[in-house]
Protein backbone atom coordinates (compact mmCIF):
# COMPACT_ATOMS: atom_id res chain seq x y z
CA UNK A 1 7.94 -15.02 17.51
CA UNK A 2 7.10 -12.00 19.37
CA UNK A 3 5.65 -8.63 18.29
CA UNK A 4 8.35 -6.32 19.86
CA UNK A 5 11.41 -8.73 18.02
CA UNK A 6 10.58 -5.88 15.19
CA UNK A 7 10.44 -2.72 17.29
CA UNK A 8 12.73 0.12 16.32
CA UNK A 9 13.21 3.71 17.75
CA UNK A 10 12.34 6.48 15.04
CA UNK A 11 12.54 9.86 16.49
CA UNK A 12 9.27 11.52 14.81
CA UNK A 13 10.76 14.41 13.51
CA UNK A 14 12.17 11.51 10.45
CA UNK A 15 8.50 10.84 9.80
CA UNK A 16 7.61 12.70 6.21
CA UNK A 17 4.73 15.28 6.41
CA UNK A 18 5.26 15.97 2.57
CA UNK A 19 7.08 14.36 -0.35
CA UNK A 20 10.07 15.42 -1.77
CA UNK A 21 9.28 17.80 -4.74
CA UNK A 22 11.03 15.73 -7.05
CA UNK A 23 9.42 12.18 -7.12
CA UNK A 24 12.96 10.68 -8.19
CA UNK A 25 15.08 12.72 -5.92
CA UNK A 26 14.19 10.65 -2.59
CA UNK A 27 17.26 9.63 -1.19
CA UNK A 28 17.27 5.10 -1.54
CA UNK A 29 19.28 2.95 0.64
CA UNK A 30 20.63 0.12 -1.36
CA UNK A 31 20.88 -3.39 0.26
CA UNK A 32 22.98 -6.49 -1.00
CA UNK A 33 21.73 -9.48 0.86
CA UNK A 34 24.59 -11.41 -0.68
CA UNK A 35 27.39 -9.07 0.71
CA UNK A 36 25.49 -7.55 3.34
CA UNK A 37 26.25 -4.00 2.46
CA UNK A 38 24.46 -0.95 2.64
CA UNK A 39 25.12 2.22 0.00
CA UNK A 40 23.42 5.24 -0.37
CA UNK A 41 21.92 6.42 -3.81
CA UNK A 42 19.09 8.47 -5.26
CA UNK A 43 16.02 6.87 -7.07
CA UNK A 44 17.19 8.90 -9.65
CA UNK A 45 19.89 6.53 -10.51
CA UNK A 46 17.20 3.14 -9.99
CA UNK A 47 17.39 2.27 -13.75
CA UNK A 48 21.25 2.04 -13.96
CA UNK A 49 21.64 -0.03 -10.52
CA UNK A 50 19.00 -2.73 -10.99
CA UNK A 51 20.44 -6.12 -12.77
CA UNK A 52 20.52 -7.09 -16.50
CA UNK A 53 17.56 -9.89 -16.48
CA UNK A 54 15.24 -7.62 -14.18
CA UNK A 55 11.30 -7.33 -15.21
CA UNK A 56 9.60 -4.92 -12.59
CA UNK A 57 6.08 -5.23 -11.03
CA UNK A 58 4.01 -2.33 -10.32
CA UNK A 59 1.01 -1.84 -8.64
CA UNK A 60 -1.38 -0.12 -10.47
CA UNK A 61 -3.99 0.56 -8.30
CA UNK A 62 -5.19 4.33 -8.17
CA UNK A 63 -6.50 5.74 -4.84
CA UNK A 64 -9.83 7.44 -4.22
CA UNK A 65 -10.44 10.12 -1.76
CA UNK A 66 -12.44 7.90 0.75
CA UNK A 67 -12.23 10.11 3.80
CA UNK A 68 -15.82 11.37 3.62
CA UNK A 69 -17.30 13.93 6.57
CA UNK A 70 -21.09 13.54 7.12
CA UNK A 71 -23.56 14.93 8.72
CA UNK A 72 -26.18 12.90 11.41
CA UNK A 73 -29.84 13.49 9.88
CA UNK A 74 -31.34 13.17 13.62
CA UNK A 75 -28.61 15.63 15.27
CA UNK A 76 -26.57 17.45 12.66
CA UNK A 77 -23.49 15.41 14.20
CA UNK A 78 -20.28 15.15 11.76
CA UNK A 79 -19.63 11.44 10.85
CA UNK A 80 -16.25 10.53 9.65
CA UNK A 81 -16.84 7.63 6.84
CA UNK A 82 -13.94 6.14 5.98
CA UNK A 83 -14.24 4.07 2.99
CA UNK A 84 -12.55 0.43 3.26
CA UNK A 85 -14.19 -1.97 0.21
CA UNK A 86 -16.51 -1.49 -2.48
CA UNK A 87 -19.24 -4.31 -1.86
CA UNK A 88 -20.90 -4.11 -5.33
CA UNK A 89 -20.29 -3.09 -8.69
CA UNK A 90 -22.11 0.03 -8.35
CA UNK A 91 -20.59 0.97 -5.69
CA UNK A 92 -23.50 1.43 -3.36
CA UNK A 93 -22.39 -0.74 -0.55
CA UNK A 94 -19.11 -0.03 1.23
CA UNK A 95 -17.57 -1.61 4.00
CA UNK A 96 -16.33 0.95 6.36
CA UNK A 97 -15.04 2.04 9.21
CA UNK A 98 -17.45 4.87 10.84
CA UNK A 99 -16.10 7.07 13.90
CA UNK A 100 -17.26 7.99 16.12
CA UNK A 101 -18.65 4.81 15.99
CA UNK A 102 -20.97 5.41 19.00
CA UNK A 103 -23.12 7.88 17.15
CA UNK A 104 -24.13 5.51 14.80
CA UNK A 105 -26.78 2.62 14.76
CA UNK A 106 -28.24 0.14 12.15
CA UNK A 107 -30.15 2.16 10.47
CA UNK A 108 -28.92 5.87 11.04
CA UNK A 109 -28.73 8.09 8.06
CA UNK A 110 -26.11 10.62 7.35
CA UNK A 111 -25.58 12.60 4.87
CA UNK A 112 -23.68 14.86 2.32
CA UNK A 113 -23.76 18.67 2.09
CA UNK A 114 -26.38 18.40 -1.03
CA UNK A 115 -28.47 16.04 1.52
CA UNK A 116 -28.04 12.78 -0.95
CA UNK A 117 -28.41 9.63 1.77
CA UNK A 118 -26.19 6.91 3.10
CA UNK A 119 -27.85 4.74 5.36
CA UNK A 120 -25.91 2.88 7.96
CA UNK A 121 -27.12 -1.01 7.29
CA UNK A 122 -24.65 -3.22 9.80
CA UNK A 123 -22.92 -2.45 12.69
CA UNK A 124 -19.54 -4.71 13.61
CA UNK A 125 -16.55 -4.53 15.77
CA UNK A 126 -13.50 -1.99 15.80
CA UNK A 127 -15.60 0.44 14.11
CA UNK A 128 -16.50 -1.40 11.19
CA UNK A 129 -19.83 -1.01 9.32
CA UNK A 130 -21.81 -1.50 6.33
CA UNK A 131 -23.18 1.48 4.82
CA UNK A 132 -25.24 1.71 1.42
CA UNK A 133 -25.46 5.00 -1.01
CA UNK A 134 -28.93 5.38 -1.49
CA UNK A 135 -28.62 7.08 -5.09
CA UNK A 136 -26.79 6.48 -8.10
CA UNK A 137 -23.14 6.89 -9.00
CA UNK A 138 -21.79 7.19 -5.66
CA UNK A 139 -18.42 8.09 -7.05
CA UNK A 140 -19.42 11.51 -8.04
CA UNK A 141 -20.28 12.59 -4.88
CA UNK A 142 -16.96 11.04 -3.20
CA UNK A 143 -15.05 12.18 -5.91
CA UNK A 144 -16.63 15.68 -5.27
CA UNK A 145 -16.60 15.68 -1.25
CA UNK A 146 -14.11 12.92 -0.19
CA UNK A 147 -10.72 13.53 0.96
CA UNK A 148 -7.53 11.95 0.30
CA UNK A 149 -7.14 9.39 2.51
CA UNK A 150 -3.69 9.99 3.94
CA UNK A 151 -2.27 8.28 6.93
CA UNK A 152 -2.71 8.94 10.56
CA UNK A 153 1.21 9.96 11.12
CA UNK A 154 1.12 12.72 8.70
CA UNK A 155 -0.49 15.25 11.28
CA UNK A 156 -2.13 17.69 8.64
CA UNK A 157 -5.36 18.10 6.37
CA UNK A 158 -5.01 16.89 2.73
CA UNK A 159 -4.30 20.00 0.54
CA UNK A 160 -6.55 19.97 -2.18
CA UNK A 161 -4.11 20.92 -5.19
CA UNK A 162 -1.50 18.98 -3.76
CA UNK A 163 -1.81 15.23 -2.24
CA UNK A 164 -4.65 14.03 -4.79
CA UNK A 165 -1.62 14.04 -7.38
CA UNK A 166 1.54 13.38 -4.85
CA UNK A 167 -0.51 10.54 -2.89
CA UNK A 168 -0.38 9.13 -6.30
CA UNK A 169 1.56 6.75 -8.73
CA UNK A 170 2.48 8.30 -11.83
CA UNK A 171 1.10 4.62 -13.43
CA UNK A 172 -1.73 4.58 -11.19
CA UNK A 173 -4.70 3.20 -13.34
CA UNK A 174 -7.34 1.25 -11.30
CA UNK A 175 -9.42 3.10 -8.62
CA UNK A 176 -10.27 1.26 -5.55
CA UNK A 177 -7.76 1.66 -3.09
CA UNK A 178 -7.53 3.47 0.12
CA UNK A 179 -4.22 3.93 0.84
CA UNK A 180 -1.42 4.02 -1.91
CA UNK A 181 1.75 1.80 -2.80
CA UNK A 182 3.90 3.86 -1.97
CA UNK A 183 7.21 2.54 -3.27
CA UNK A 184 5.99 3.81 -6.49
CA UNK A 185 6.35 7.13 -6.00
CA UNK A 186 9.54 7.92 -6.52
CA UNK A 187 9.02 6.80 -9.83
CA UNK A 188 8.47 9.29 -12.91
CA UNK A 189 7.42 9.16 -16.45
CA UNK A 190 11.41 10.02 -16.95
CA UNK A 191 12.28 7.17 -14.75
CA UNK A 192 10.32 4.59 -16.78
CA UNK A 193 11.42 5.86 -20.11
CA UNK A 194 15.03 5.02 -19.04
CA UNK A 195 14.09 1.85 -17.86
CA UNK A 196 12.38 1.07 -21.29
CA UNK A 197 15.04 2.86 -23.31
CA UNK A 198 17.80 -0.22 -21.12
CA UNK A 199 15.15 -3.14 -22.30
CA UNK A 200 13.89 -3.72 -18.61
CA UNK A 201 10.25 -5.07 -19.11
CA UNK A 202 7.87 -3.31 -16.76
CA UNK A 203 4.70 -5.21 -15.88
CA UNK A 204 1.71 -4.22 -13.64
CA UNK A 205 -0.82 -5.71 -11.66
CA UNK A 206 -3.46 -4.48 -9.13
CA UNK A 207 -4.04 -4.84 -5.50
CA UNK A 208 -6.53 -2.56 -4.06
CA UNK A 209 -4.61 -1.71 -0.84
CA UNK A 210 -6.98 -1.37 2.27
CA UNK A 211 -7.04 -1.89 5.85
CA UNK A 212 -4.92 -5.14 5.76
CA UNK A 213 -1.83 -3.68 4.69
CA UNK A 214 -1.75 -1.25 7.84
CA UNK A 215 -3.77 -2.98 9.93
CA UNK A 216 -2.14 -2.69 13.62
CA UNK A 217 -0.29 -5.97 14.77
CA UNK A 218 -2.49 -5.79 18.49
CA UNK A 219 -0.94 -9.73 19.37
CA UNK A 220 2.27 -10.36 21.50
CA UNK A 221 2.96 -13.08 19.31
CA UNK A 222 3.26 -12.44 15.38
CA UNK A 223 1.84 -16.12 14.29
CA UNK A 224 -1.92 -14.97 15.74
CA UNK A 225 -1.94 -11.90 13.87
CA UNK A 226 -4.71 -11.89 11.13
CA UNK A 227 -4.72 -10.24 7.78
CA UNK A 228 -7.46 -8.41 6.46
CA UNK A 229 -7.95 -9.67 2.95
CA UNK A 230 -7.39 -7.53 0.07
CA UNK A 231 -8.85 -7.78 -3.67
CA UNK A 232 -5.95 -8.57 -6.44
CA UNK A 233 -6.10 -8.93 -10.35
CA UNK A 234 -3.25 -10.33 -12.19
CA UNK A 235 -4.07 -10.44 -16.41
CA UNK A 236 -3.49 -13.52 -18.04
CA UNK A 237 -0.95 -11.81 -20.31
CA UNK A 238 1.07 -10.58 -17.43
CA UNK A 239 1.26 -13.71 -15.07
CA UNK A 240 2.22 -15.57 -19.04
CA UNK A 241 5.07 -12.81 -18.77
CA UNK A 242 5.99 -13.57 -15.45
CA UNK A 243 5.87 -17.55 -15.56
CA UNK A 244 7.85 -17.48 -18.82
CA UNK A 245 10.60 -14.47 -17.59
CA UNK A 246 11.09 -16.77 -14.53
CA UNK A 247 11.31 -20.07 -16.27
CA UNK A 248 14.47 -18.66 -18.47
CA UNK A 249 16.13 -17.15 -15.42
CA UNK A 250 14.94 -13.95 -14.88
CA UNK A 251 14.07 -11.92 -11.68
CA UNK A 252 11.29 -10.23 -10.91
CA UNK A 253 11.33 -6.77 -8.35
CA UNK A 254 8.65 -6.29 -7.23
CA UNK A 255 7.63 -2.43 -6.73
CA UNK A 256 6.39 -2.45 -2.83
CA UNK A 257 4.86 -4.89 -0.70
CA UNK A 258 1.57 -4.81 -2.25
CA UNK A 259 3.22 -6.40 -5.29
CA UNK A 260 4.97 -8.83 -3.02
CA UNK A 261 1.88 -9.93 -1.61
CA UNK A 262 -0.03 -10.08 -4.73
CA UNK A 263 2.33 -12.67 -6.55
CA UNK A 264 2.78 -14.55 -2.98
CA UNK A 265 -0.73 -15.06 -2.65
CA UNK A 266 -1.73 -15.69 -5.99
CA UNK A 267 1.46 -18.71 -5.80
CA UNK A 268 0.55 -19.77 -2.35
CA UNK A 269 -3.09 -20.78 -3.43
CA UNK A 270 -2.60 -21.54 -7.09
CA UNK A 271 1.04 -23.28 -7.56
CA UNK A 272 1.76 -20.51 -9.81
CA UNK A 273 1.29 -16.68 -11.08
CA UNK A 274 -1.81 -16.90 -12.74
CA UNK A 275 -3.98 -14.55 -14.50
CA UNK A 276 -7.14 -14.50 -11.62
CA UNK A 277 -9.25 -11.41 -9.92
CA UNK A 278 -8.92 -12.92 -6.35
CA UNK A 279 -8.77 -11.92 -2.51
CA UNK A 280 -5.55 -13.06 -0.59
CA UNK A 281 -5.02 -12.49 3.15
CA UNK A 282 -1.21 -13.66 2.87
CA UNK A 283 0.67 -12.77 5.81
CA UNK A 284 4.61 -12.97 5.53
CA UNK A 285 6.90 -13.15 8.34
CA UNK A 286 10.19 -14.77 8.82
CA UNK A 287 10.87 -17.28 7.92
CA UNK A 288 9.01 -17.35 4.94
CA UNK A 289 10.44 -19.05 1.55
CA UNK A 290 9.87 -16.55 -1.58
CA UNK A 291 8.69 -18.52 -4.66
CA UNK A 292 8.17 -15.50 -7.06
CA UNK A 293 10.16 -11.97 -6.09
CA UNK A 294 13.92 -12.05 -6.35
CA UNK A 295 14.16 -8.46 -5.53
CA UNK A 296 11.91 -5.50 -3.35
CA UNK A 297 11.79 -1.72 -3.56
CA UNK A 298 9.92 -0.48 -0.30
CA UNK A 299 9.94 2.37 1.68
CA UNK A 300 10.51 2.57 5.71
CA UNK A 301 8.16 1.44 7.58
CA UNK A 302 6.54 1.55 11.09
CA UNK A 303 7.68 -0.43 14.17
CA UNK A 304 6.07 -3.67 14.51
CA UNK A 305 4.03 -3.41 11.23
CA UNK A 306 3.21 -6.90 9.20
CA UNK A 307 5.15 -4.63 6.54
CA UNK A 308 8.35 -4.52 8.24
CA UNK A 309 8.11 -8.16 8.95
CA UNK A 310 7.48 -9.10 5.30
CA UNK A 311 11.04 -6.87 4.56
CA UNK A 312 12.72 -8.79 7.63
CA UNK A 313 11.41 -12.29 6.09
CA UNK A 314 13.07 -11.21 2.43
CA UNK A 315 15.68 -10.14 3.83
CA UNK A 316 16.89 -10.96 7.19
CA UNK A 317 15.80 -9.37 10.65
CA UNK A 318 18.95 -8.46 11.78
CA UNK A 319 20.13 -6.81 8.18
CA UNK A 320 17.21 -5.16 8.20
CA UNK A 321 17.51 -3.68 12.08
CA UNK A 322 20.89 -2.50 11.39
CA UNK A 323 19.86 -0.77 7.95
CA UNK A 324 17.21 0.72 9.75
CA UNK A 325 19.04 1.85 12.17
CA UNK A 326 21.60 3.26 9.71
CA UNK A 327 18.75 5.28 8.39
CA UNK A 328 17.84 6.93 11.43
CA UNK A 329 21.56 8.05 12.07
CA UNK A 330 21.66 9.29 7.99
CA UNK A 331 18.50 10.94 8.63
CA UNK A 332 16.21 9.50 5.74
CA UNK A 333 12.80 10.44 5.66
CA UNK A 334 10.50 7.67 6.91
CA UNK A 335 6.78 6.11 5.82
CA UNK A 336 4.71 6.98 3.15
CA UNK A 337 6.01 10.37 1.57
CA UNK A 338 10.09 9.21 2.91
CA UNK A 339 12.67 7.63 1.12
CA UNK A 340 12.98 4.26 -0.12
CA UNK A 341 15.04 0.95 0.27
CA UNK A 342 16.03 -1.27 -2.54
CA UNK A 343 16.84 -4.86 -1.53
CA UNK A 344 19.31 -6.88 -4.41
């Protein structure tokens, strides 16, 4: 299958620079795979359209601001660090990817504004090193200097009173991930209260989204793509939910991709959702049989992303094509701070 099968024209004024400022007033496009229709709603109204024997899966994670700018002992060059994957459990050793790159060596120290040390330890491809803190609790000086990571098409600097709570699930629990799921935001304490208040069960689990999720498809052809793998944990409470809500019937919508390709993976290598703290490196394009999500919440995403080919493989290229193209005309708002699409 080839890369440019899932190529779409967006003009860029459609791509969000800011969210909404009410979480649940993005505008959703609602897709029937069975009837292949297409309505318009607002998330606000998410709690009354989603089926009877529905339990929703949300990702957890909680992002960190791992844009860090620092400073070349030897030259008093700026270094952008971008934080990818916490190596240890004190958070010393990062993978990363350094730019520019070319300034850099095994064994070049940069550091932050108070002159605490990060010592660059291995240097790899694309941009991607090693780097090690060399002083304790790391996270208090990236908490304290780092920047909210946001994505390359929102052409603006973070504002500090702003995206550190909007680039943000309103559930978000678990810090460790660089870039958010961003089908939960449109969700809101109200929200989840109604969905409680209708007896929908709501259960969460936690993939710490990095560089695999929006890692550039670069091939021609979408088979020799390869995933970055990603760190998951799934309880053994909530995969006991899910295995026992599925064995009576039930569905399961899964809250963004990251969900999606949390449960995948954790079937694809196990048989079953079970209650692990695990890597997967799943890649999903059509056709590709779903064993565990009956239904997807997502937002819109970029041309020839693995994302948009995981939405194409639940469901269906060509329904998705013409929905997106159906958004373009109704002029959602695209990406990570646009509108969202809910797949029945």
């Amino acid at each position: 299958m080839r890369t440019d099968e899932f190529d779409y024209n967006l003009p860029q004024e459609l791509i969000a620079q800011k969210p909404r400022d009410q979480r649940d007033k993005s505008r959703m496009m609602v897709l029937n795979r069975k009837e292949k229709s297409i309505e318009h709603k607002i998330f606000y109204e998410f709690p009354e359209i989603i089926p009877d024997n529905t339990m929703i899966v949300l990702n957890n994670t909680k992002v960190f601001p791992a844009r860090l700018y620092l400073t070349k002992r030897e030259t008093g060059a700026k270094i952008e660090v971008f934080l990818l994957k916490q190596l240890d459990k004190e958070a010393k050793r990062w993978k990363c990817m350094i730019k520019p790159s070319k300034r850099v060596k095994k064994g070049t120290v940069l550091e932050f504004e108070n002159g605490k040390k990060v010592i660059v330890e291995e240097k790899f491809d694309e941009g991607i090193h090693y780097v090690f803190f060399d002083f304790d609790n790391p996270f208090e000086e990236i908490f304290k200097y780092g920047k909210t990571p946001l994505p390359p098409y929102i052409k603006r600097e973070p504002q500090k009173d702003f995206d550190p709570i909007r680039y943000q699930t309103v559930f978000a629990e678990k810090t460790g991930a660089v870039a958010a799921p961003t089908a939960g935001f449109h969700f809101t304490e109200s929200v989840l209260k109604r969905l409680e208040e209708r007896g929908i069960p709501v259960r969460k689990v936690t993939l710490y989204v990095g560089l695999g999720t929006f890692k550039p498809v670069t091939v021609d052809i979408v088979e020799k793509h390869k995933m970055d793998s990603e760190h998951f944990e799934i309880s053994k409470e909530v995969a006991r939910d899910i295995n026992e809500w599925k064995k009576k019937g039930g569905k399961i919508l899964a809250v963004g991709t990251t969900v999606v390709r949390t449960l995948e993976g954790c079937f694809a290598k196990y048989g079953e959702v079970r209650g692990v703290s695990d890597e997967t490196d799943i890649f999903i394009y059509p056709p590709y049989e779903f064993k565990v999500i009956d239904y997807l919440l997502t937002n819109f995403h970029l041309p020839k992303s693995t994302l948009i080919m995981l939405v194409s493989a639940f469901a269906g290229k060509d329904f998705v094509f013409n929905a997106y193209n159906e958004a373009v005309r109704e002029r959602y708002r695209f990406y990570s701070y646009g509108d969202c699409m809910l797949i029945l």
